[in-house]
PDB file of N, CA and C in Angstrom:
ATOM      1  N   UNK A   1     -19.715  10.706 -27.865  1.00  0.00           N
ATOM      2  CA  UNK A   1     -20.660  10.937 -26.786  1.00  0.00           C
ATOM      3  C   UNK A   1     -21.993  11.345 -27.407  1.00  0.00           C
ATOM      4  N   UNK A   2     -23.140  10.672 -26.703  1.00  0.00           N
ATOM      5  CA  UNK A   2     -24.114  11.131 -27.441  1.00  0.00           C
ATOM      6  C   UNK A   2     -25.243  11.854 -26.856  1.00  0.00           C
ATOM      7  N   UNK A   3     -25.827  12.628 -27.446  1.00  0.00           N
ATOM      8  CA  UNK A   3     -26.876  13.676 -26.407  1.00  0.00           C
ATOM      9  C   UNK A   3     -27.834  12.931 -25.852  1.00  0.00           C
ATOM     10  N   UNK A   4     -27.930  11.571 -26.176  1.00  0.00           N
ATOM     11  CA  UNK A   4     -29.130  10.875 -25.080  1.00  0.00           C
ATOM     12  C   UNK A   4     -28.438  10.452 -24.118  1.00  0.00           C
ATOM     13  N   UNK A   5     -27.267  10.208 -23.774  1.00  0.00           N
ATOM     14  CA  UNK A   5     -26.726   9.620 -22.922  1.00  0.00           C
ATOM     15  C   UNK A   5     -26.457  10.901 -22.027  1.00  0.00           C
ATOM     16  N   UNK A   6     -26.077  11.893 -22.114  1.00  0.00           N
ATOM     17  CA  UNK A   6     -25.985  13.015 -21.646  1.00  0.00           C
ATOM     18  C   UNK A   6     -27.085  13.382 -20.319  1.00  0.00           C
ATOM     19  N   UNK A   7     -28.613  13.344 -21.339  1.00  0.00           N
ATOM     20  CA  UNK A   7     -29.679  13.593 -20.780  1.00  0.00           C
ATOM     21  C   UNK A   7     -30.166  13.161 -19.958  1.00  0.00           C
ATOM     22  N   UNK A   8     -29.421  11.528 -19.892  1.00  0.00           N
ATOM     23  CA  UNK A   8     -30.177  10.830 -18.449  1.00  0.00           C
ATOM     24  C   UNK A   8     -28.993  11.282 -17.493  1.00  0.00           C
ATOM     25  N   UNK A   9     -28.313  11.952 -17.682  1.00  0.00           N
ATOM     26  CA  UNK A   9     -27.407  12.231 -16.300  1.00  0.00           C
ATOM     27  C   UNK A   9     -27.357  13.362 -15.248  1.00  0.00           C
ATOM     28  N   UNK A  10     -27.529  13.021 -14.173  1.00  0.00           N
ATOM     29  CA  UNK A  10     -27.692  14.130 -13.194  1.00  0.00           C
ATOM     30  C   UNK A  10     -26.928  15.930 -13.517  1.00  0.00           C
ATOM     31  N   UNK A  11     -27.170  16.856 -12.693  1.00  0.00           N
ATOM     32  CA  UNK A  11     -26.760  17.972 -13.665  1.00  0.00           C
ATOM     33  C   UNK A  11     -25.122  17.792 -12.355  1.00  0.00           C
ATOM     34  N   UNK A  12     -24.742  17.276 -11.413  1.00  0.00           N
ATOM     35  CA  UNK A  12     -23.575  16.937 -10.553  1.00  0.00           C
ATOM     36  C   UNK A  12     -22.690  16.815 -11.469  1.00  0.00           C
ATOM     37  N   UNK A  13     -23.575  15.231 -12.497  1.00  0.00           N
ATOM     38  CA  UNK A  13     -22.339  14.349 -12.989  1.00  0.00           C
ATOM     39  C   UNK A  13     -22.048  15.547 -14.297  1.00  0.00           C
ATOM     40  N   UNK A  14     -23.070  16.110 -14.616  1.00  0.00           N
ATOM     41  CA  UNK A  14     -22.602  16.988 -15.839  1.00  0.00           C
ATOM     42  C   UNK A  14     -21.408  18.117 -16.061  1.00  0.00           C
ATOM     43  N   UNK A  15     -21.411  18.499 -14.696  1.00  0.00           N
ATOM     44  CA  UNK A  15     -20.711  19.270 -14.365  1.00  0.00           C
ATOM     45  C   UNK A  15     -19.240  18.590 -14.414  1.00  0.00           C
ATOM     46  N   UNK A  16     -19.227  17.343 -13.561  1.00  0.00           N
ATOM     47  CA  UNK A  16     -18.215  16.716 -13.724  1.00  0.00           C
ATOM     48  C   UNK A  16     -17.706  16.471 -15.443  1.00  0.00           C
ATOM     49  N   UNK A  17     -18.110  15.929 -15.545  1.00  0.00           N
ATOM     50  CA  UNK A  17     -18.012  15.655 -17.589  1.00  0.00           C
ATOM     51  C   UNK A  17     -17.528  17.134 -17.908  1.00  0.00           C
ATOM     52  N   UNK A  18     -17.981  17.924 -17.410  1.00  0.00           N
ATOM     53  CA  UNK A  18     -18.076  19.404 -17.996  1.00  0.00           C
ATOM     54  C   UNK A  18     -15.997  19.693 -17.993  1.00  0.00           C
ATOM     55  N   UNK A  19     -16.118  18.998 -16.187  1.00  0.00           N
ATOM     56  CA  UNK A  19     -14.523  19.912 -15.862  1.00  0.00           C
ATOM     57  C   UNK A  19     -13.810  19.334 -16.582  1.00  0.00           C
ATOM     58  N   UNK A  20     -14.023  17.468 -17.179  1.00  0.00           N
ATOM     59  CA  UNK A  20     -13.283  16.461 -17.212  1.00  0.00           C
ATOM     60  C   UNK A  20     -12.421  16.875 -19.349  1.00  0.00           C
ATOM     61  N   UNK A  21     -13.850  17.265 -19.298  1.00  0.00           N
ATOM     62  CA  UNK A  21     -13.390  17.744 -20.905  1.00  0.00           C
ATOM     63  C   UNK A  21     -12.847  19.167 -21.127  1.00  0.00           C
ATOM     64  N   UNK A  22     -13.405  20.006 -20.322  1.00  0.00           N
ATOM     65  CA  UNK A  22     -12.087  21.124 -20.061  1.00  0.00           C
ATOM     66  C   UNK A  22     -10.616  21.051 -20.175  1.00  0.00           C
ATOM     67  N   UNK A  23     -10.562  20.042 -18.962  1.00  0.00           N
ATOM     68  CA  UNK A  23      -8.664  19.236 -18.821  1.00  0.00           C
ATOM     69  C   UNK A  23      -8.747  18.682 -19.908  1.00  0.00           C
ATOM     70  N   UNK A  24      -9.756  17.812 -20.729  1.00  0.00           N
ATOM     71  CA  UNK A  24      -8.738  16.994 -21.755  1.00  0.00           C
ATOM     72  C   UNK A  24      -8.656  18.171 -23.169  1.00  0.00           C
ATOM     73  N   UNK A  25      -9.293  19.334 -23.061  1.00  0.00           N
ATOM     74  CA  UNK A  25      -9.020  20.046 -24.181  1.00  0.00           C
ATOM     75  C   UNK A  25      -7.914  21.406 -23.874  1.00  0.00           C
ATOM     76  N   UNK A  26      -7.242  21.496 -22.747  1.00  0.00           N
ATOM     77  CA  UNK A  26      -6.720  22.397 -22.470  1.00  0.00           C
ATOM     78  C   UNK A  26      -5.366  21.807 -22.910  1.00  0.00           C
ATOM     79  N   UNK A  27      -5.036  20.423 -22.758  1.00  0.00           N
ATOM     80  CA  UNK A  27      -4.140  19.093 -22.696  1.00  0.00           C
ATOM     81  C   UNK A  27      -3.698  18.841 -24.261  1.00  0.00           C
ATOM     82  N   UNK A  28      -5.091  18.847 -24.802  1.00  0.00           N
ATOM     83  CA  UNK A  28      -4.788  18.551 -26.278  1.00  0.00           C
ATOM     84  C   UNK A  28      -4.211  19.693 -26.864  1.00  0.00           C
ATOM     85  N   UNK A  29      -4.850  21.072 -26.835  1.00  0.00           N
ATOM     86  CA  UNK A  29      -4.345  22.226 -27.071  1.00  0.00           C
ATOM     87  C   UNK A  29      -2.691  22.706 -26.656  1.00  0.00           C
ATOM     88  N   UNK A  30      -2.225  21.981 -25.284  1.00  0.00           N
ATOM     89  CA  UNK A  30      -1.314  22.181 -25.093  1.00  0.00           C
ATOM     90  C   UNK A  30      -0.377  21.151 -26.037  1.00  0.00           C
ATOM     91  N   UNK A  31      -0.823  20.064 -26.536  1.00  0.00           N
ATOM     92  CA  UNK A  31      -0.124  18.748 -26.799  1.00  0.00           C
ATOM     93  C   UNK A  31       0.574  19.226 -28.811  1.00  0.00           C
ATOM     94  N   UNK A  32      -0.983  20.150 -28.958  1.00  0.00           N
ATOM     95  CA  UNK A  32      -1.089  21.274 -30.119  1.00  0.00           C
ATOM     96  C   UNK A  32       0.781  21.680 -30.443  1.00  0.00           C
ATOM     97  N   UNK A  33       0.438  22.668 -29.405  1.00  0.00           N
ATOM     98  CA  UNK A  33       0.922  23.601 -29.450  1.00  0.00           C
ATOM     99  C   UNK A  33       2.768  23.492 -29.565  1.00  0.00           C
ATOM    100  N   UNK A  34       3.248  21.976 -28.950  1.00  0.00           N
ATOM    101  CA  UNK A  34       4.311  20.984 -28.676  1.00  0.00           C
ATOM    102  C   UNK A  34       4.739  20.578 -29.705  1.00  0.00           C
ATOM    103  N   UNK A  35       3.346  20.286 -30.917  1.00  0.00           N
ATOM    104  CA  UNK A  35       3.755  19.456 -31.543  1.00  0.00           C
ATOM    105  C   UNK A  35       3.383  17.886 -31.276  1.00  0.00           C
ATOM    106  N   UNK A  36       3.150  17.057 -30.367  1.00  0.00           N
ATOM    107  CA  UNK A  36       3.377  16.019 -29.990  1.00  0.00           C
ATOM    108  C   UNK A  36       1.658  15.379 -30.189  1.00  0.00           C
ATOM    109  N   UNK A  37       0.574  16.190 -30.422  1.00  0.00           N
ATOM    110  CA  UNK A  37      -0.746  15.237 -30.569  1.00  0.00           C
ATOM    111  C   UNK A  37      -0.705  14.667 -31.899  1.00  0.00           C
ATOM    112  N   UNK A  38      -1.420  13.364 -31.660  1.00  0.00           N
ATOM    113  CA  UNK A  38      -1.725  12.185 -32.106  1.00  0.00           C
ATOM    114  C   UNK A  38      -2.833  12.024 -33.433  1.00  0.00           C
ATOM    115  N   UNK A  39      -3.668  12.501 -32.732  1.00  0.00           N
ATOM    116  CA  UNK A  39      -5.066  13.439 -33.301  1.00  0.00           C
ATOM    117  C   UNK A  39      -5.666  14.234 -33.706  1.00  0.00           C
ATOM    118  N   UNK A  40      -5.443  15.356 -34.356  1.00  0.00           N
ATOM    119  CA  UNK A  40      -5.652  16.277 -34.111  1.00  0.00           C
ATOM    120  C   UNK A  40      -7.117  16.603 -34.005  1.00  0.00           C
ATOM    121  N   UNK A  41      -8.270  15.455 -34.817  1.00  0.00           N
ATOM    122  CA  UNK A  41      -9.400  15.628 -34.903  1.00  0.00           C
ATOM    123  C   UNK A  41      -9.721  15.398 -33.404  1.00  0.00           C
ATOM    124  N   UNK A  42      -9.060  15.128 -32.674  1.00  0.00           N
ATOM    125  CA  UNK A  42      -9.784  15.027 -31.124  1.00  0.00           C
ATOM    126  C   UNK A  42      -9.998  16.143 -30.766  1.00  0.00           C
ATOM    127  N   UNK A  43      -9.280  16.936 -30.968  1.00  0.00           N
ATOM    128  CA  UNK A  43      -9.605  18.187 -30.422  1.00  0.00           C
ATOM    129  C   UNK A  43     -11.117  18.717 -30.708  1.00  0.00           C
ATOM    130  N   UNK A  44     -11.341  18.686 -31.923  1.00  0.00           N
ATOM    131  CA  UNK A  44     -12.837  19.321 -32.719  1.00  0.00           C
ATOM    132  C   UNK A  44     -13.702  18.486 -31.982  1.00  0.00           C
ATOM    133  N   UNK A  45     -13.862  17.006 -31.827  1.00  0.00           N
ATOM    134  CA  UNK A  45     -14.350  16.622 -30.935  1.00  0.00           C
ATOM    135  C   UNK A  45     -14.926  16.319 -29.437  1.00  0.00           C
ATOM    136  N   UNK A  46     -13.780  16.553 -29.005  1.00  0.00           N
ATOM    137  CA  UNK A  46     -13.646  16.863 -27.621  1.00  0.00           C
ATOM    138  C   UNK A  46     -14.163  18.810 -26.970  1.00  0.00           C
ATOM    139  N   UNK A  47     -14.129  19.662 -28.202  1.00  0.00           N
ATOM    140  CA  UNK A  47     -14.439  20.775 -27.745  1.00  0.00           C
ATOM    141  C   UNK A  47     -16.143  20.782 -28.394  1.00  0.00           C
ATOM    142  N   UNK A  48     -16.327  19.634 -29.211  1.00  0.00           N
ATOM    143  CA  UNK A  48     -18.299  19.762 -29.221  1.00  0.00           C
ATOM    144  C   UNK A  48     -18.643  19.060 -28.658  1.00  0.00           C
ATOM    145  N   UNK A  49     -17.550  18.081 -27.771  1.00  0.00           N
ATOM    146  CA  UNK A  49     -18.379  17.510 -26.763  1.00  0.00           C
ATOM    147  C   UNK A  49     -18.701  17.847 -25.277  1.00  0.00           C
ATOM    148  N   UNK A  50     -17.824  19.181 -25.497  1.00  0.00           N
ATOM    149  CA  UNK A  50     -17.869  20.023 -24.541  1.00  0.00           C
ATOM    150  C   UNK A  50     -19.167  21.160 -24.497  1.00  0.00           C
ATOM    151  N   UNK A  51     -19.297  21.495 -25.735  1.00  0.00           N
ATOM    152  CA  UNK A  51     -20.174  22.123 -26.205  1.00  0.00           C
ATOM    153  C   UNK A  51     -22.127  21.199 -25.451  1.00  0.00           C
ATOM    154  N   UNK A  52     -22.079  20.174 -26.180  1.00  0.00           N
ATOM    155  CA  UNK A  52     -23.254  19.418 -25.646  1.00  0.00           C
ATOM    156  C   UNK A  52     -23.575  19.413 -24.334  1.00  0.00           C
ATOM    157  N   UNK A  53     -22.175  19.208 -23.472  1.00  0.00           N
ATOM    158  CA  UNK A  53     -22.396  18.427 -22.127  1.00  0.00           C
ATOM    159  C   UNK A  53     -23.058  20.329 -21.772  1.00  0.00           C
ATOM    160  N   UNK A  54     -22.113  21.466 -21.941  1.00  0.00           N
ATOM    161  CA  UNK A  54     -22.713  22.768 -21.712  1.00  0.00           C
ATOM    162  C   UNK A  54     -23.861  22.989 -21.794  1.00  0.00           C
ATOM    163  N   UNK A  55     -24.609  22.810 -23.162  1.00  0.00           N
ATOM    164  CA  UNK A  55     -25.972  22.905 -23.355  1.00  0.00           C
ATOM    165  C   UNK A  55     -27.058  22.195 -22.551  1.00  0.00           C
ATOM    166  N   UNK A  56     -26.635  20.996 -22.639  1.00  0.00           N
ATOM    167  CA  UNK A  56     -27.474  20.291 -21.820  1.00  0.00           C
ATOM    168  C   UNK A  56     -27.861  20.608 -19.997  1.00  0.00           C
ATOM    169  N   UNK A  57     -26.734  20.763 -19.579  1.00  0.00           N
ATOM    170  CA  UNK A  57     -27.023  21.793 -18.411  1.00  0.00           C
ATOM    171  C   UNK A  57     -27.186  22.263 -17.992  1.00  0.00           C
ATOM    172  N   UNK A  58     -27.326  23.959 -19.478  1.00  0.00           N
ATOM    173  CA  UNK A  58     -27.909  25.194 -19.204  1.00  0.00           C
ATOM    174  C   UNK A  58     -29.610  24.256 -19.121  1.00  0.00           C
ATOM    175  N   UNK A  59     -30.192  23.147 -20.248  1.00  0.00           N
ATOM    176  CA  UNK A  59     -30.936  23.357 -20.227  1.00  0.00           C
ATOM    177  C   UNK A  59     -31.820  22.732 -19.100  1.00  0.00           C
ATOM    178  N   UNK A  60     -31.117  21.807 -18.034  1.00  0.00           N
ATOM    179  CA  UNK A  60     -31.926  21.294 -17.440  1.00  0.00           C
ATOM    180  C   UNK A  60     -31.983  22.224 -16.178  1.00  0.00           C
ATOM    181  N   UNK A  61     -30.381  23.360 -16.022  1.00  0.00           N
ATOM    182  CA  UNK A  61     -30.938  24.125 -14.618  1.00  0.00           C
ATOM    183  C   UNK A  61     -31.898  25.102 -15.115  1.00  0.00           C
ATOM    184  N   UNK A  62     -31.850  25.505 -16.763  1.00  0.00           N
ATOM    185  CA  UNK A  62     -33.263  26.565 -16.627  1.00  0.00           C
ATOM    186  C   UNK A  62     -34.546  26.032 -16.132  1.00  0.00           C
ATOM    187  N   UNK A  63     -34.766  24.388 -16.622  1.00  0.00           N
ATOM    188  CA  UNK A  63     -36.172  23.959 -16.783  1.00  0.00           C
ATOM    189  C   UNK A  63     -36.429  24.032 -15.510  1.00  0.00           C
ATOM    190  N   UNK A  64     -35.210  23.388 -14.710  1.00  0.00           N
ATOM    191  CA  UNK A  64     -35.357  23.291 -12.774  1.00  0.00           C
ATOM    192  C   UNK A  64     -35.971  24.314 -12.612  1.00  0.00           C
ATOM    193  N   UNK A  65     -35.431  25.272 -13.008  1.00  0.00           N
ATOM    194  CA  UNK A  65     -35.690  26.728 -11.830  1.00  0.00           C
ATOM    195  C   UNK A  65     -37.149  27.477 -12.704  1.00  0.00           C
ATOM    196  N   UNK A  66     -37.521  27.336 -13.668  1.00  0.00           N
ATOM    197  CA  UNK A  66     -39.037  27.720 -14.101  1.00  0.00           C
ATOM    198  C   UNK A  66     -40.399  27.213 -13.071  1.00  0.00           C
ATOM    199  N   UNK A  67     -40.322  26.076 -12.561  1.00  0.00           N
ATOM    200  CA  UNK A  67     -40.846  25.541 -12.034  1.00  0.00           C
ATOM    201  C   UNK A  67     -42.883  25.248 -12.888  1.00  0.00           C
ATOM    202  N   UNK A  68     -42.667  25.277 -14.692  1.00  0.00           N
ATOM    203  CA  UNK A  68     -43.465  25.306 -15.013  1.00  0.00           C
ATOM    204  C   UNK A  68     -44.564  25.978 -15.150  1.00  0.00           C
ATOM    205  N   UNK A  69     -43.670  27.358 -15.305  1.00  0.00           N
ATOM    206  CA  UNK A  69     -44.052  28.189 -15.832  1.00  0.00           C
ATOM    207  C   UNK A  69     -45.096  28.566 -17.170  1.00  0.00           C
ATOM    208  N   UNK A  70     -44.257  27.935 -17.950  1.00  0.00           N
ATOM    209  CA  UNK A  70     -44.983  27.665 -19.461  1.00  0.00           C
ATOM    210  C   UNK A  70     -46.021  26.954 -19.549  1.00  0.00           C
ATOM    211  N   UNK A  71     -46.303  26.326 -18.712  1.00  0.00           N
ATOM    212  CA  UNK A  71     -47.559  25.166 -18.881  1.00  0.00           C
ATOM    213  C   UNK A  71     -48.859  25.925 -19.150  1.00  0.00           C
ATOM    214  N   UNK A  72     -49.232  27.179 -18.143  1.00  0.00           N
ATOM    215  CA  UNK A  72     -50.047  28.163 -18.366  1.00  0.00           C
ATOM    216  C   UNK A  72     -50.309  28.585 -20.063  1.00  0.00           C
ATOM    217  N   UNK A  73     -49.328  28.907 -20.541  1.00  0.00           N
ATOM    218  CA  UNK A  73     -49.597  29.654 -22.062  1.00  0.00           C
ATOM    219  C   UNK A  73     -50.283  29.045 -22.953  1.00  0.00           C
TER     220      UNK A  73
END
């Protein structure tokens, strides 16, 4: 997943992405824990891609809610 693709997406769908990689890392962790994953590098992956989709969200509801603020300075 890549952070430009991220950026053109509404902060709805982000959220969605957000829950979607939650479940698939709670899944893998559980799959961990079994014994039974496939991958294990998915996991490292799937939890910085969790990481991005996070960031990216904090940063577009801060910019929302400044309302351009900074432009002044």
């Amino acid at each position: 997943m890549d952070a430009k693709d991220l950026r053109g997406m509404e902060p709805a769908e982000l959220a969605e992405k957000e829950k979607q990689l939650k479940q698939e890392v709670f899944n893998l962790r559980f799959q961990l824990a079994t014994g039974r994953v496939e991958n294990p590098m998915k996991i490292r992956q799937t939890r910085r891609d969790l990481a991005r989709v996070k960031t990216i969200l904090h940063q577009k509801t801060a910019a929302g809610g400044s309302g351009g603020a900074r432009e002044g300075s």
